[in-house]
Protein backbone atom coordinates (compact mmCIF):
# COMPACT_ATOMS: atom_id res chain seq x y z
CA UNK A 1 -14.22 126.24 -38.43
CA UNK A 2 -15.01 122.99 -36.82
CA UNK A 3 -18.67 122.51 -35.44
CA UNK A 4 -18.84 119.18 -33.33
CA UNK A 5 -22.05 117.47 -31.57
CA UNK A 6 -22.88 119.98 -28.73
CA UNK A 7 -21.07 118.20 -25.50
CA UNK A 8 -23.15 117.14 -22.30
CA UNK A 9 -22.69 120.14 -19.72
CA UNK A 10 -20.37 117.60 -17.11
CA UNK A 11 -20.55 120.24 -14.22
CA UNK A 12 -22.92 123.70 -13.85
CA UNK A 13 -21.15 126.21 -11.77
CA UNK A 14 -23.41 129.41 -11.63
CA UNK A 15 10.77 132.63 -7.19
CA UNK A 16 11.22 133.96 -10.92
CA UNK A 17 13.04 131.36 -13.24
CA UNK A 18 15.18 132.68 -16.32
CA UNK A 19 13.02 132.50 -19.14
CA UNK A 20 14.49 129.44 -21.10
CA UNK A 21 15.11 127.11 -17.84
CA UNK A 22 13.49 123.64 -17.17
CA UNK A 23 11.62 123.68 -14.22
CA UNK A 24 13.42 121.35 -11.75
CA UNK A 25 12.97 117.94 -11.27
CA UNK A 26 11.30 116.07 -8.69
CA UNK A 27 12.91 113.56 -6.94
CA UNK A 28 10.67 112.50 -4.21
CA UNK A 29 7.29 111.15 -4.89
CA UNK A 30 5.82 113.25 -2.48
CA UNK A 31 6.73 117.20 -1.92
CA UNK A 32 5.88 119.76 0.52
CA UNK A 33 2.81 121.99 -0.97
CA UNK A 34 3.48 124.89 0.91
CA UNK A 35 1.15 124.08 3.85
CA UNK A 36 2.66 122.24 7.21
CA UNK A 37 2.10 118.81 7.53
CA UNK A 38 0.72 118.12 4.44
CA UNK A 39 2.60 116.17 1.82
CA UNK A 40 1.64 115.97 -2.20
CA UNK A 41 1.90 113.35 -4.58
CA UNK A 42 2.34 114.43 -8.15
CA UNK A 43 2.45 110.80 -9.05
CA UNK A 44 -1.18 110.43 -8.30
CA UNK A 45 -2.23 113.97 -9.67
CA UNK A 46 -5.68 114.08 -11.52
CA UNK A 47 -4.98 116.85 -14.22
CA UNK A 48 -7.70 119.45 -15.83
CA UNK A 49 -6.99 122.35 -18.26
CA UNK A 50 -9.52 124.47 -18.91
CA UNK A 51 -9.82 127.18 -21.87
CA UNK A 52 -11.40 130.41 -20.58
CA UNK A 53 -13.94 132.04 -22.76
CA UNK A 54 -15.01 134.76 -20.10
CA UNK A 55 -15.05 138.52 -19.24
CA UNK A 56 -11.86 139.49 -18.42
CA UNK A 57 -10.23 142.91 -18.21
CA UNK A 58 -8.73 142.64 -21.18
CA UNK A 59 -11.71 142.03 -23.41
CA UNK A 60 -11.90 139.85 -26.43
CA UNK A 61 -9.08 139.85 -28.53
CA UNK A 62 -9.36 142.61 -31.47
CA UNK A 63 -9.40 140.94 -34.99
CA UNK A 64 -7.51 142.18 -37.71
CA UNK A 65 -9.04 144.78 -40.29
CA UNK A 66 -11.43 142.70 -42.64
CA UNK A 67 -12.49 140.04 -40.13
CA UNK A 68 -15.34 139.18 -38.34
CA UNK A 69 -15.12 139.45 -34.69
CA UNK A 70 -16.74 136.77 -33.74
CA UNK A 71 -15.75 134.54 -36.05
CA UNK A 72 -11.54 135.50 -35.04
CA UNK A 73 -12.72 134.96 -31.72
CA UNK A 74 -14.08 132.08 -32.14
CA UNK A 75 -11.31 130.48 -34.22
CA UNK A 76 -8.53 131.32 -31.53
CA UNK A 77 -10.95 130.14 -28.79
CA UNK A 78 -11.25 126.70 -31.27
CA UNK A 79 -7.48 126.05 -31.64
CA UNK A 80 -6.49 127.30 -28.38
CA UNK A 81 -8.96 124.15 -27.46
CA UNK A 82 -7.27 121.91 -29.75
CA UNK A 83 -3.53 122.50 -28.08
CA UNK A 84 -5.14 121.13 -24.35
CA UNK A 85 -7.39 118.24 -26.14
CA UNK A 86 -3.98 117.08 -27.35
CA UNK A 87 -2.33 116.78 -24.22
CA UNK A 88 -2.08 113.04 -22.93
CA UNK A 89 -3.04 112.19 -19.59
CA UNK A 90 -4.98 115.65 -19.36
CA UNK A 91 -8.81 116.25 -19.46
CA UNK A 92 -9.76 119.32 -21.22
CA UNK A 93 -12.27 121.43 -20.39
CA UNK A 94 -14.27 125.02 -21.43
CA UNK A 95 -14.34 127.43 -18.48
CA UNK A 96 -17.47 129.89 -19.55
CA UNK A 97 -18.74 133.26 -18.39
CA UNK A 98 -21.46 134.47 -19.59
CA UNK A 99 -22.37 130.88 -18.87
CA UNK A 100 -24.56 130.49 -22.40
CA UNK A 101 -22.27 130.25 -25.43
CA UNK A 102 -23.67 127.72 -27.57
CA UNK A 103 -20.74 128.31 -30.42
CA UNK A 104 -18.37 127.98 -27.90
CA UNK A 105 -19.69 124.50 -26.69
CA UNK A 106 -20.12 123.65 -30.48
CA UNK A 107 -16.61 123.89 -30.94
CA UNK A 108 -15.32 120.79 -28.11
CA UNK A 109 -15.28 117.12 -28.62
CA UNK A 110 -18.32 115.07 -27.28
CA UNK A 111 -18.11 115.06 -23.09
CA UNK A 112 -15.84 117.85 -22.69
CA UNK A 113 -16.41 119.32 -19.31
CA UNK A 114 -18.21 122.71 -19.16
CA UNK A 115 -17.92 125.03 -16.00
CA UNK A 116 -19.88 127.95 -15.70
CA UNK A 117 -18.00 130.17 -13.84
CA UNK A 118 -17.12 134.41 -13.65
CA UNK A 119 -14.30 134.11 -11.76
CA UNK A 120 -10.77 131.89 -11.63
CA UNK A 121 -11.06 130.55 -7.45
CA UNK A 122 -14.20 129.33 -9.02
CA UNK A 123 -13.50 128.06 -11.89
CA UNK A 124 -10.21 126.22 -10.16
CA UNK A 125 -12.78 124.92 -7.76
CA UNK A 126 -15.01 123.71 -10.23
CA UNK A 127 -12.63 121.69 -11.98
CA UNK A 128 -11.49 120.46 -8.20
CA UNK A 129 -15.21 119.40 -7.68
CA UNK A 130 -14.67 117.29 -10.96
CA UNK A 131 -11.80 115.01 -9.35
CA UNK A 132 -9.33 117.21 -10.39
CA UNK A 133 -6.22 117.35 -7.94
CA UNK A 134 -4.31 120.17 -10.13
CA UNK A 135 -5.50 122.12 -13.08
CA UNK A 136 -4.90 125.11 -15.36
CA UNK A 137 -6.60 127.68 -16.81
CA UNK A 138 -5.55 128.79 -20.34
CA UNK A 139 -6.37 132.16 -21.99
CA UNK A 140 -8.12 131.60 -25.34
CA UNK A 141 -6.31 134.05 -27.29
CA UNK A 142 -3.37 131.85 -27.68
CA UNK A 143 -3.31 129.20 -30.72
CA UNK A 144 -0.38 128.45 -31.64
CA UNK A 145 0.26 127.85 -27.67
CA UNK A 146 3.30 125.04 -27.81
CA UNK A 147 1.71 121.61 -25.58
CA UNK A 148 5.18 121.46 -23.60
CA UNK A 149 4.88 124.72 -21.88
CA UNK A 150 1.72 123.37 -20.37
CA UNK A 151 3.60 120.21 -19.54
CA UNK A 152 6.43 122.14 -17.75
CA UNK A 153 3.14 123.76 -15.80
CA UNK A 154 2.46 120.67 -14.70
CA UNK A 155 5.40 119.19 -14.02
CA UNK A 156 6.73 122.35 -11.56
CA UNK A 157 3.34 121.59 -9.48
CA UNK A 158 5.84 118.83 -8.39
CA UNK A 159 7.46 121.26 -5.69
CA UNK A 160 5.29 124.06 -5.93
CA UNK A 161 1.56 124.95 -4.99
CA UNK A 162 1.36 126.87 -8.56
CA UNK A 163 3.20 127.89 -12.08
CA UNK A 164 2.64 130.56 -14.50
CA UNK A 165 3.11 130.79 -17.90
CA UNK A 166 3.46 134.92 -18.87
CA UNK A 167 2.50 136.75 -21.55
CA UNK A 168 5.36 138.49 -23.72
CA UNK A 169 2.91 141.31 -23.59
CA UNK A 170 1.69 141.20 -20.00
CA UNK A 171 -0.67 139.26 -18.10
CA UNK A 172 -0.51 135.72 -18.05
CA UNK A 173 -0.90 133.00 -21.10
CA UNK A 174 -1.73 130.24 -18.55
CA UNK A 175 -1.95 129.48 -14.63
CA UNK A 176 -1.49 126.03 -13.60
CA UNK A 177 -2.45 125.17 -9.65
CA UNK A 178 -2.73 121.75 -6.90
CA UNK A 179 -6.09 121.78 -6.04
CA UNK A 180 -7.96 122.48 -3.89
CA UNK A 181 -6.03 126.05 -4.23
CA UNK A 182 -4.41 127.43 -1.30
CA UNK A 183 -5.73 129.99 0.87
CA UNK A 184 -3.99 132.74 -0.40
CA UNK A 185 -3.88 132.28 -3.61
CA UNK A 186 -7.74 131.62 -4.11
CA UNK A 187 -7.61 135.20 -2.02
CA UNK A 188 -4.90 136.78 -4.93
CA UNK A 189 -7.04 135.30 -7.05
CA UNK A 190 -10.48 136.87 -6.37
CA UNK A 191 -10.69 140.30 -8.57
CA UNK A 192 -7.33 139.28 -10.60
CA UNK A 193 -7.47 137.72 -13.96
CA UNK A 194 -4.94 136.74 -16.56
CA UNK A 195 -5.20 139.65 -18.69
CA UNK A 196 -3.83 141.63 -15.57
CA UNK A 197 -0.43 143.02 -16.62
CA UNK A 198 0.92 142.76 -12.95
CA UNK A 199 -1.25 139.37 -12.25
CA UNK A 200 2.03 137.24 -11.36
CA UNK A 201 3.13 140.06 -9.32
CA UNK A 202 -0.07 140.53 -7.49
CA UNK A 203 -0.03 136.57 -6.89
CA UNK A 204 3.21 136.44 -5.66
CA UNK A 205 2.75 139.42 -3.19
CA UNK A 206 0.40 137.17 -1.36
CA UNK A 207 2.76 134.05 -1.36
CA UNK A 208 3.95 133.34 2.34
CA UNK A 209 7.32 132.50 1.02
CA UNK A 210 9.45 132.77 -2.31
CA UNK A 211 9.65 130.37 -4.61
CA UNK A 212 5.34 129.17 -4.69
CA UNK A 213 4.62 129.99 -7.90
CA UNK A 214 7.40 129.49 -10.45
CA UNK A 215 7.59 130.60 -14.02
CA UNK A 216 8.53 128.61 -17.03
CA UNK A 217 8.94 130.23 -20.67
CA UNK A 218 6.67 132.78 -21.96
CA UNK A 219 4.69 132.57 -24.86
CA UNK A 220 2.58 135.50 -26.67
CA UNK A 221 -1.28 135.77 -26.94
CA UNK A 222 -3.30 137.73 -30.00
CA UNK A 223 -5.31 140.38 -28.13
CA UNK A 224 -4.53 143.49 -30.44
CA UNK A 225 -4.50 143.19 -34.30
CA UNK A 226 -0.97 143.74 -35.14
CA UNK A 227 -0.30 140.32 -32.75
CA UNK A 228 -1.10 137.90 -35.96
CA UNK A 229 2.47 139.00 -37.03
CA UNK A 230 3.61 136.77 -34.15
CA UNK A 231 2.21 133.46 -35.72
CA UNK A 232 4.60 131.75 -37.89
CA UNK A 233 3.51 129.95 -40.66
CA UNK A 234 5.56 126.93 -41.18
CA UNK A 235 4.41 126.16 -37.74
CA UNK A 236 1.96 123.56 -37.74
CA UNK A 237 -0.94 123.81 -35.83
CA UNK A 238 -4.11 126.40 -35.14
CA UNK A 239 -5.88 125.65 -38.16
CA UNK A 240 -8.93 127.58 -37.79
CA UNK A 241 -6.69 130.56 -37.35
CA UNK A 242 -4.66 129.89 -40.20
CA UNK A 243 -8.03 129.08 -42.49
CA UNK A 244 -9.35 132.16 -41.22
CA UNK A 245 -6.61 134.75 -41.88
CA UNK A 246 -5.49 133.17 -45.56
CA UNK A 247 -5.20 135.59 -48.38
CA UNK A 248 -6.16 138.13 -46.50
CA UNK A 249 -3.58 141.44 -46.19
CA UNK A 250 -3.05 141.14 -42.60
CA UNK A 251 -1.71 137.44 -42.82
């Protein structure tokens, strides 16, 4: 597992579509956001994605027989990292609760945004307080997490004032939002999280319309031990993952 210089702390913060379709394309530089009178401009977006290593519902996710908690979760947390450092024209960022996890922070680049932050309205908000003008928050369970899906995330915020990225086993791999959030979503969001199994529904209950928070394709996340049957091998990618589970029975 990669340990890198401990980063700066940069902020202290105590419509469904079929699974495999694009999201559409926008052709007007500015789009309605879902509030009157108020036009966006994804051309001059400001984007954040931030890796949650919190307290969710859910838990950490359960290593395999034969390896050490910490260490599995640290190595999904690491790669799951890696996939939104590689993104171009993105700044990633750690989203923590509790707020001091030193081998968490050991495991970004140098200046890597830290939020401190129990909840996702405030961890959205965070980020917003940053300069970011849409953002999303990743679970850290998911290494092997393809870059485009984030991308298509991104890209929907376009014509809508969120997009979701679901978990083949419930919940939500990723939430991508305009900031500052809505009303009502900041609202769906208080006492939700992604490990939720009915988390898009909930969200989209509180949508004044159809159609405000998209979803693109849905990708898996390793929360139970039998998940590491999901990764594929010949994939490239999560390396501390894949360094971690070698030789042993499970892999």
């Amino acid at each position: 597992m990669t340990t890198r210089p401990r980063p700066a702390t940069a902020a202290a913060h105590d419509g469904t579509l079929p699974q495999n379709e694009v999201f559409p394309q926008v052709d007007d530089a500015f789009a309605q956001d879902g509030t009157e009178g108020e036009e966006y401009s994804p051309e001059r977006a400001v984007r954040y994605a931030g890796v949650l290593s919190v307290r969710s519902s859910g838990g950490h996710a359960q290593a395999p027989p034969g390896v050490d908690a910490d260490e599995y979760r640290l190595a999904l947390l690491e790669d799951t990292y890696e996939v939104v450092a590689g993104l171009e024209l993105v700044t990633a960022a750690l989203v923590l609760d509790p707020p001091d996890q030193p081998d968490a922070e050991a495991l970004t680049w140098p200046g890597t945004p830290i939020v401190r932050e129990p909840a996702l309205p405030g961890a959205f908000a965070a980020l917003h307080a940053l300069g970011a003008t849409e953002a999303a928050l990743i679970a850290p369970d998911a290494p092997d997490l393809p870059p485009l899906l984030l991308g298509k995330l991104f890209r929907a915020l376009g014509h809508a004032p969120a997009a979701a990225c679901q978990s083949a086993g419930g919940g939500l791999v990723a939430l991508a939002a305009r900031l500052p959030l809505a009303s009502w979503l900041a609202d769906a969001l208080t006492g939700t999280d992604l490990d939720d199994p009915d988390a898009l529904t909930r969200l989209r209950a509180a949508a004044p319309r159809p159609g405000q928070i998209p979803q693109g394709p849905s990708w898996h996340r390793l929360r139970v031990p039998a998940d590491v049957g999901l990764l594929d091998p010949r994939l490239e990618g999560w390396e501390s993952t894949r360094a971690l589970l070698e030789g042993r029975p499970v892999f």
